[in-house]
Protein backbone atom coordinates (compact mmCIF):
# COMPACT_ATOMS: atom_id res chain seq x y z
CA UNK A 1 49.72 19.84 -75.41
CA UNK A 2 48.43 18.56 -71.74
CA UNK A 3 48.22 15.51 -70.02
CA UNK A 4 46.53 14.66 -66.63
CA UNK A 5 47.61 14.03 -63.56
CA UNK A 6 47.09 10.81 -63.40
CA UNK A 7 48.30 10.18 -66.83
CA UNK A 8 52.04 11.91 -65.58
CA UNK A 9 51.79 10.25 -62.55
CA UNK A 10 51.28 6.42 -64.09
CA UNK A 11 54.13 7.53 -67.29
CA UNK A 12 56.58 8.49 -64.54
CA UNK A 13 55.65 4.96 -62.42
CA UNK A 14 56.23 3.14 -65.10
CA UNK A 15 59.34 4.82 -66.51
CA UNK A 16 60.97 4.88 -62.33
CA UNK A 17 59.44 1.66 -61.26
CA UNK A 18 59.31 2.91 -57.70
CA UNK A 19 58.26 -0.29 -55.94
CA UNK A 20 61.33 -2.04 -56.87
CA UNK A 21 63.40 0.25 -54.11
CA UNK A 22 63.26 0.33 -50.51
CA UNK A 23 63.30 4.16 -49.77
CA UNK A 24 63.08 6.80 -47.52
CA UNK A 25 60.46 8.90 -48.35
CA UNK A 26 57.18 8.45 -50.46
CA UNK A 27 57.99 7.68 -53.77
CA UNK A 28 55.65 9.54 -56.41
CA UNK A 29 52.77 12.31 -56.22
CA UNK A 30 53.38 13.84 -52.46
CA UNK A 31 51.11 17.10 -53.18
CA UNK A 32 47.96 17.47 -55.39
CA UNK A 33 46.85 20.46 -57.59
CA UNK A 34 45.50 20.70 -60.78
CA UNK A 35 44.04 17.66 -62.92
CA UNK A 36 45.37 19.13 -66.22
CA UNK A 37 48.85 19.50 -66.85
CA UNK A 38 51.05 21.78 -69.46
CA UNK A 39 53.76 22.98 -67.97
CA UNK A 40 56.37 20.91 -65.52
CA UNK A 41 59.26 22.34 -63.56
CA UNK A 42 61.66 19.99 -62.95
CA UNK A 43 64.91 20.45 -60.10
CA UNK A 44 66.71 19.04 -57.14
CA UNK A 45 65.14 19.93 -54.43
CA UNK A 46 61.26 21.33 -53.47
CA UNK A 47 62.15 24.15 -51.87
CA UNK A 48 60.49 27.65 -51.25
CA UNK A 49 62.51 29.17 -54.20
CA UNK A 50 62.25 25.96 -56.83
CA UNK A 51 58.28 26.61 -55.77
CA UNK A 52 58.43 30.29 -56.14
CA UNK A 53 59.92 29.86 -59.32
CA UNK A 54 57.07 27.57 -60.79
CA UNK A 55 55.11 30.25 -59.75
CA UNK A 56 56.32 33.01 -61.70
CA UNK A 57 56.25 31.29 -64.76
CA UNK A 58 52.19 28.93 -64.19
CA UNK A 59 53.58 25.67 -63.90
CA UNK A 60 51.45 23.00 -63.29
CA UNK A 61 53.72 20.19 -62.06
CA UNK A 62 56.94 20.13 -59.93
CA UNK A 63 58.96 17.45 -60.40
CA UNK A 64 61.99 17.09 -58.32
CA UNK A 65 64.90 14.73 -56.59
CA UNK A 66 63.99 15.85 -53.09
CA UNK A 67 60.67 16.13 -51.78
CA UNK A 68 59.05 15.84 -48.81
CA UNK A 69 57.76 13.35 -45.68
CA UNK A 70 61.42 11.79 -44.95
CA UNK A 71 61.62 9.13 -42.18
CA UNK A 72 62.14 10.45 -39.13
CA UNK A 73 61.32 13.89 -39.80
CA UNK A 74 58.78 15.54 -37.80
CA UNK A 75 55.10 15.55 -39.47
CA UNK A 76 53.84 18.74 -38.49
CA UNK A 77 52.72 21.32 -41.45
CA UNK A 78 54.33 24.60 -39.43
CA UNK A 79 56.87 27.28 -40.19
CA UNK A 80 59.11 26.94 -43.24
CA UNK A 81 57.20 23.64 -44.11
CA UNK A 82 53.59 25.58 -44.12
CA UNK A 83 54.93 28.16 -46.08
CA UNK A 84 55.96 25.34 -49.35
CA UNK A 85 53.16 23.62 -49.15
CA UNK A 86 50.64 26.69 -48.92
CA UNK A 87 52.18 28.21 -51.94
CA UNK A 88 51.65 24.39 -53.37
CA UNK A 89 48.23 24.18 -52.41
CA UNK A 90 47.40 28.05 -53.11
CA UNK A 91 48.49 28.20 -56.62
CA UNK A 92 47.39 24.29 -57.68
CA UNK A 93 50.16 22.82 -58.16
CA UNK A 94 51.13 19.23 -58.14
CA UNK A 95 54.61 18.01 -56.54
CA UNK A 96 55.85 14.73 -57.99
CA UNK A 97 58.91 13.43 -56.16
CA UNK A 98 61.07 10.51 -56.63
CA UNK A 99 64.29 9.92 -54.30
CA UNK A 100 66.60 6.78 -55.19
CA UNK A 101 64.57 5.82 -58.57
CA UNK A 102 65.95 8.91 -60.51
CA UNK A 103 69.68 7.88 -58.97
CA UNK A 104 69.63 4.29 -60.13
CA UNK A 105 67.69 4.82 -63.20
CA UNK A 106 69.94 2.98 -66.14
CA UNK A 107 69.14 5.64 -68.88
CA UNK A 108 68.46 9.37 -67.56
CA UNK A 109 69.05 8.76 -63.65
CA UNK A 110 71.68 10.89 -61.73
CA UNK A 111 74.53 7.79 -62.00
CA UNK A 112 73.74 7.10 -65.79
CA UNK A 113 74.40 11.05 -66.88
CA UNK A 114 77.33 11.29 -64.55
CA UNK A 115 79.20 8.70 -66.41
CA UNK A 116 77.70 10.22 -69.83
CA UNK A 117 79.04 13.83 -68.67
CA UNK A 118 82.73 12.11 -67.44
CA UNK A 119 83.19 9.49 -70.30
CA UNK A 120 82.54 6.68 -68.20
CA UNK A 121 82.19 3.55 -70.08
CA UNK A 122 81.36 -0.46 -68.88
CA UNK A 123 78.71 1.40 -66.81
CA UNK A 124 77.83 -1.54 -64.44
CA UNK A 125 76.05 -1.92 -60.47
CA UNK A 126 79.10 -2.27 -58.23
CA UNK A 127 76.68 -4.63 -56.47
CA UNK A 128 76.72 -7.97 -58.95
CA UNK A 129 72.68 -8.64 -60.37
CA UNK A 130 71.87 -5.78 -58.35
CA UNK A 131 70.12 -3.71 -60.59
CA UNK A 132 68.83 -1.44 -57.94
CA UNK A 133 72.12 -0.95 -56.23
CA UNK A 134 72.68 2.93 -55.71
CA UNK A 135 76.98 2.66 -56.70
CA UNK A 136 77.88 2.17 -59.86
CA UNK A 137 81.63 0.89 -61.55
CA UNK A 138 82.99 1.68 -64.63
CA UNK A 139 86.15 2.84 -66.15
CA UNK A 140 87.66 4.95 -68.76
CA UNK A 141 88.34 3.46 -72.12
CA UNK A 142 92.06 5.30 -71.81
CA UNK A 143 92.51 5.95 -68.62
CA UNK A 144 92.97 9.22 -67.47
CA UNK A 145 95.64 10.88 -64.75
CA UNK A 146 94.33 12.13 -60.92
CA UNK A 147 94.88 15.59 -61.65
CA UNK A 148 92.64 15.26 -65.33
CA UNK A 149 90.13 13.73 -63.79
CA UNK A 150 89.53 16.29 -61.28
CA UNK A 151 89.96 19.61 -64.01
CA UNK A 152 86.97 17.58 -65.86
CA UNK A 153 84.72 17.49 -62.80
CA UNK A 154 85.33 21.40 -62.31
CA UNK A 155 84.91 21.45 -66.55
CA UNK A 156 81.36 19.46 -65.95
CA UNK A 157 80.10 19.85 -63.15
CA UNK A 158 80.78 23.10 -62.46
CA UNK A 159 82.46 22.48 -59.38
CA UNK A 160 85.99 22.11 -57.97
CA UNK A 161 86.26 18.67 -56.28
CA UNK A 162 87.74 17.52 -53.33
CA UNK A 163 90.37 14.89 -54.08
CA UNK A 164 92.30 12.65 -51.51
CA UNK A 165 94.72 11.23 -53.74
CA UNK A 166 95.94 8.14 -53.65
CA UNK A 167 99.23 6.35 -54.70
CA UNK A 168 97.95 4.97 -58.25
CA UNK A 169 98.97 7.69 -60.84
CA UNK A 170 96.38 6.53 -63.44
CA UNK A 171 93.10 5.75 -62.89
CA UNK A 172 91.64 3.33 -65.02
CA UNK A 173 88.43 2.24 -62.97
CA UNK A 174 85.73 4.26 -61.12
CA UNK A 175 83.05 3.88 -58.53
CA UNK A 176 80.23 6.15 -58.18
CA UNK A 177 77.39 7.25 -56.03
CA UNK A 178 75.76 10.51 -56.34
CA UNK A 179 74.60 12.24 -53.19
CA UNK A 180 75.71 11.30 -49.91
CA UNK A 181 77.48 8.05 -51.23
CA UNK A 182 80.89 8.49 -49.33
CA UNK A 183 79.87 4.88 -47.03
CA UNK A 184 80.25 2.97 -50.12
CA UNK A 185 83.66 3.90 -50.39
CA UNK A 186 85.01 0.69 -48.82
CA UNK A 187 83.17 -1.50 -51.23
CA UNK A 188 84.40 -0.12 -53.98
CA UNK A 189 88.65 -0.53 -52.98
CA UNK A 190 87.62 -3.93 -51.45
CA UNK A 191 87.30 -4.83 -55.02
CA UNK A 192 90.42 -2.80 -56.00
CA UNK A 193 88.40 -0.19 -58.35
CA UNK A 194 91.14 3.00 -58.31
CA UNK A 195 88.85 5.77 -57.61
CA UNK A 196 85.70 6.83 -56.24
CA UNK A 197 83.46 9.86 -56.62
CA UNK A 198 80.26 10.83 -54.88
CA UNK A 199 78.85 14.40 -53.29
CA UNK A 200 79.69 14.62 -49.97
CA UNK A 201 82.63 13.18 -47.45
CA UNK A 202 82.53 12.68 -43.71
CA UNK A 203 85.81 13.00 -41.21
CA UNK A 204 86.46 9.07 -41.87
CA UNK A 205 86.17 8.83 -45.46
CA UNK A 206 89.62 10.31 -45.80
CA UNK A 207 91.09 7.78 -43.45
CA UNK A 208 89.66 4.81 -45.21
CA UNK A 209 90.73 6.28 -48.84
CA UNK A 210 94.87 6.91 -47.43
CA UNK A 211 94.23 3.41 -46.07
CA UNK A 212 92.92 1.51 -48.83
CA UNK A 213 94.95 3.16 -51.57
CA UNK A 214 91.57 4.49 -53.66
CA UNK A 215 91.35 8.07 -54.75
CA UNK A 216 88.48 9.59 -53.44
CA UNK A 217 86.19 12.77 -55.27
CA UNK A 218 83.56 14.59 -53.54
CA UNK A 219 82.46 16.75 -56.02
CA UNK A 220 79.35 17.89 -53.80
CA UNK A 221 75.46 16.74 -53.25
CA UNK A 222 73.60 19.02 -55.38
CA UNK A 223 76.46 18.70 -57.64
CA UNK A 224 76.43 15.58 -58.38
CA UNK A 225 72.21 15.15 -58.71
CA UNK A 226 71.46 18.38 -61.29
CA UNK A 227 71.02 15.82 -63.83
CA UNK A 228 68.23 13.31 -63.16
CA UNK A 229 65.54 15.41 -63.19
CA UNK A 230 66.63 17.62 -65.79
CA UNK A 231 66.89 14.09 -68.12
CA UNK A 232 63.59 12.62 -66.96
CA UNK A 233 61.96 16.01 -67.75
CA UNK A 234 63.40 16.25 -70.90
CA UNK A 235 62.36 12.84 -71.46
CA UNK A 236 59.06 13.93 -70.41
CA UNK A 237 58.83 16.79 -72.94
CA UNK A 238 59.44 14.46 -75.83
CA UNK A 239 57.08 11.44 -75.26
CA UNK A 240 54.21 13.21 -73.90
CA UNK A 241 54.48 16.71 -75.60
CA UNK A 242 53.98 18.74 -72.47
CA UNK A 243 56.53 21.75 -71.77
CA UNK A 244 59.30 21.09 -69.29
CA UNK A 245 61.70 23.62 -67.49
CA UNK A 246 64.68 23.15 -65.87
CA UNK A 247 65.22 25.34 -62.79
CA UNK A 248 68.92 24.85 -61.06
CA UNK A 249 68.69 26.41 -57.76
CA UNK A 250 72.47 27.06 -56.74
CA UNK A 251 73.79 25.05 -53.58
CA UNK A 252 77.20 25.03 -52.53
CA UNK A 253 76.67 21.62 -50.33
């Protein structure tokens, strides 16, 4: 079973909606190859070894969380940058990238399948009628202690989390922003949700969760976005019939 390009490119537009979302980076098909597609590799981030890998094993199609062109990043093809997109360009293969649209995504984005993995229910936008907004709130139907909540990160994820506890010894409701949420942290204990969890944490995130009583989980970047891609591929596989692999290239960040 194969599809085109242009066929992927206008099922995954429609299924991400891309223009809805102010972004910061292209949004969509950021390297061309081959007009007939059978075989998509799908992953975090485009790097040399996620490329390498498609490689090995004639994929057709990259599809990934992280691309390329960021703003502010400098535009010239050279050194480690000429190397990815000469074995892209060498070996025909199309690079389909989509940044915040497989975070927010309702169904299979990186939010949605955290709450599935940590038995999140009430999945709403923290941001009221903000159905793009990039933190999401929840809670858990029983509640569940600190200390639980953090073994079933490590159980999930795969990772041991970082947790600033706070005074509340049950948490009943949750914020959450995969990636490099920990800004959003505020937000969420101005409206007196108990915890929140993202990727990452900076020096002043700790301060603000002592402060504002809200126990804070940084459970880290890659982490925290293995599963958007991996869903939308999957998704892929079923409604168009074309082969998709999932290739988890380890990051400790």
């Amino acid at each position: 079973m194969s599809v085109t390009r242009i066929q992927l490119l206008t099922f995954l537009n429609n299924l991400l909606k891309p223009d809805n979302i102010k972004d910061y980076c292209p949004n969509g098909l950021q390297v061309e190859g081959k007009q007939t597609i059978s075989k998509l590799v799908t992953g975090v981030t485009a790097s040399q070894a996620l490329i390498d890998h498609a490689v090995s094993i004639n994929a057709d199609a990259i599809l990934v969380h992280h691309g390329y062109f960021w703003k502010g990043e400098d535009p010239c093809i050279t050194g480690m940058k000429k190397k990815r997109f000469a074995a892209l360009l060498t070996n025909d293969i199309n690079l389909f990238a989509y940044h915040l649209p497989i975070d927010i995504h309702s169904e299979l984005g990186n939010n949605a399948q955290l709450a599935k993995l940590l038995d999140i229910v009430d999945v709403m936008p923290l941001e009221e009628n903000n159905p793009n907004c990039v933190v999401m709130r929840g809670r858990f139907a029983d509640g569940i202690k600190p200390e639980e909540l953090t073994d079933k990160i490590f159980q999930q994820l795969g990772r041991a989390p970082l947790h600033e506890p706070a005074l509340k010894k049950q948490i009943n409701t949750i914020a959450w922003c995969s990636g490099g949420g920990q800004n959003y942290i505020q937000q969420a204990a101005e409206l007196g949700i108990d915890a929140y969890l993202t990727g990452e944490v900076s020096e002043q995130t700790i301060h603000t969760a002592r402060e504002m009583n809200i126990h804070f989980y940084a459970a880290g970047h890659h982490a925290t976005e293995r599963y958007g891609a991996k869903a939308v591929g999957e998704h892929i596989q079923n409604e168009l019939g074309i082969e998709s692999v999932f290739v988890d290239i380890p990051n400790p960040a």
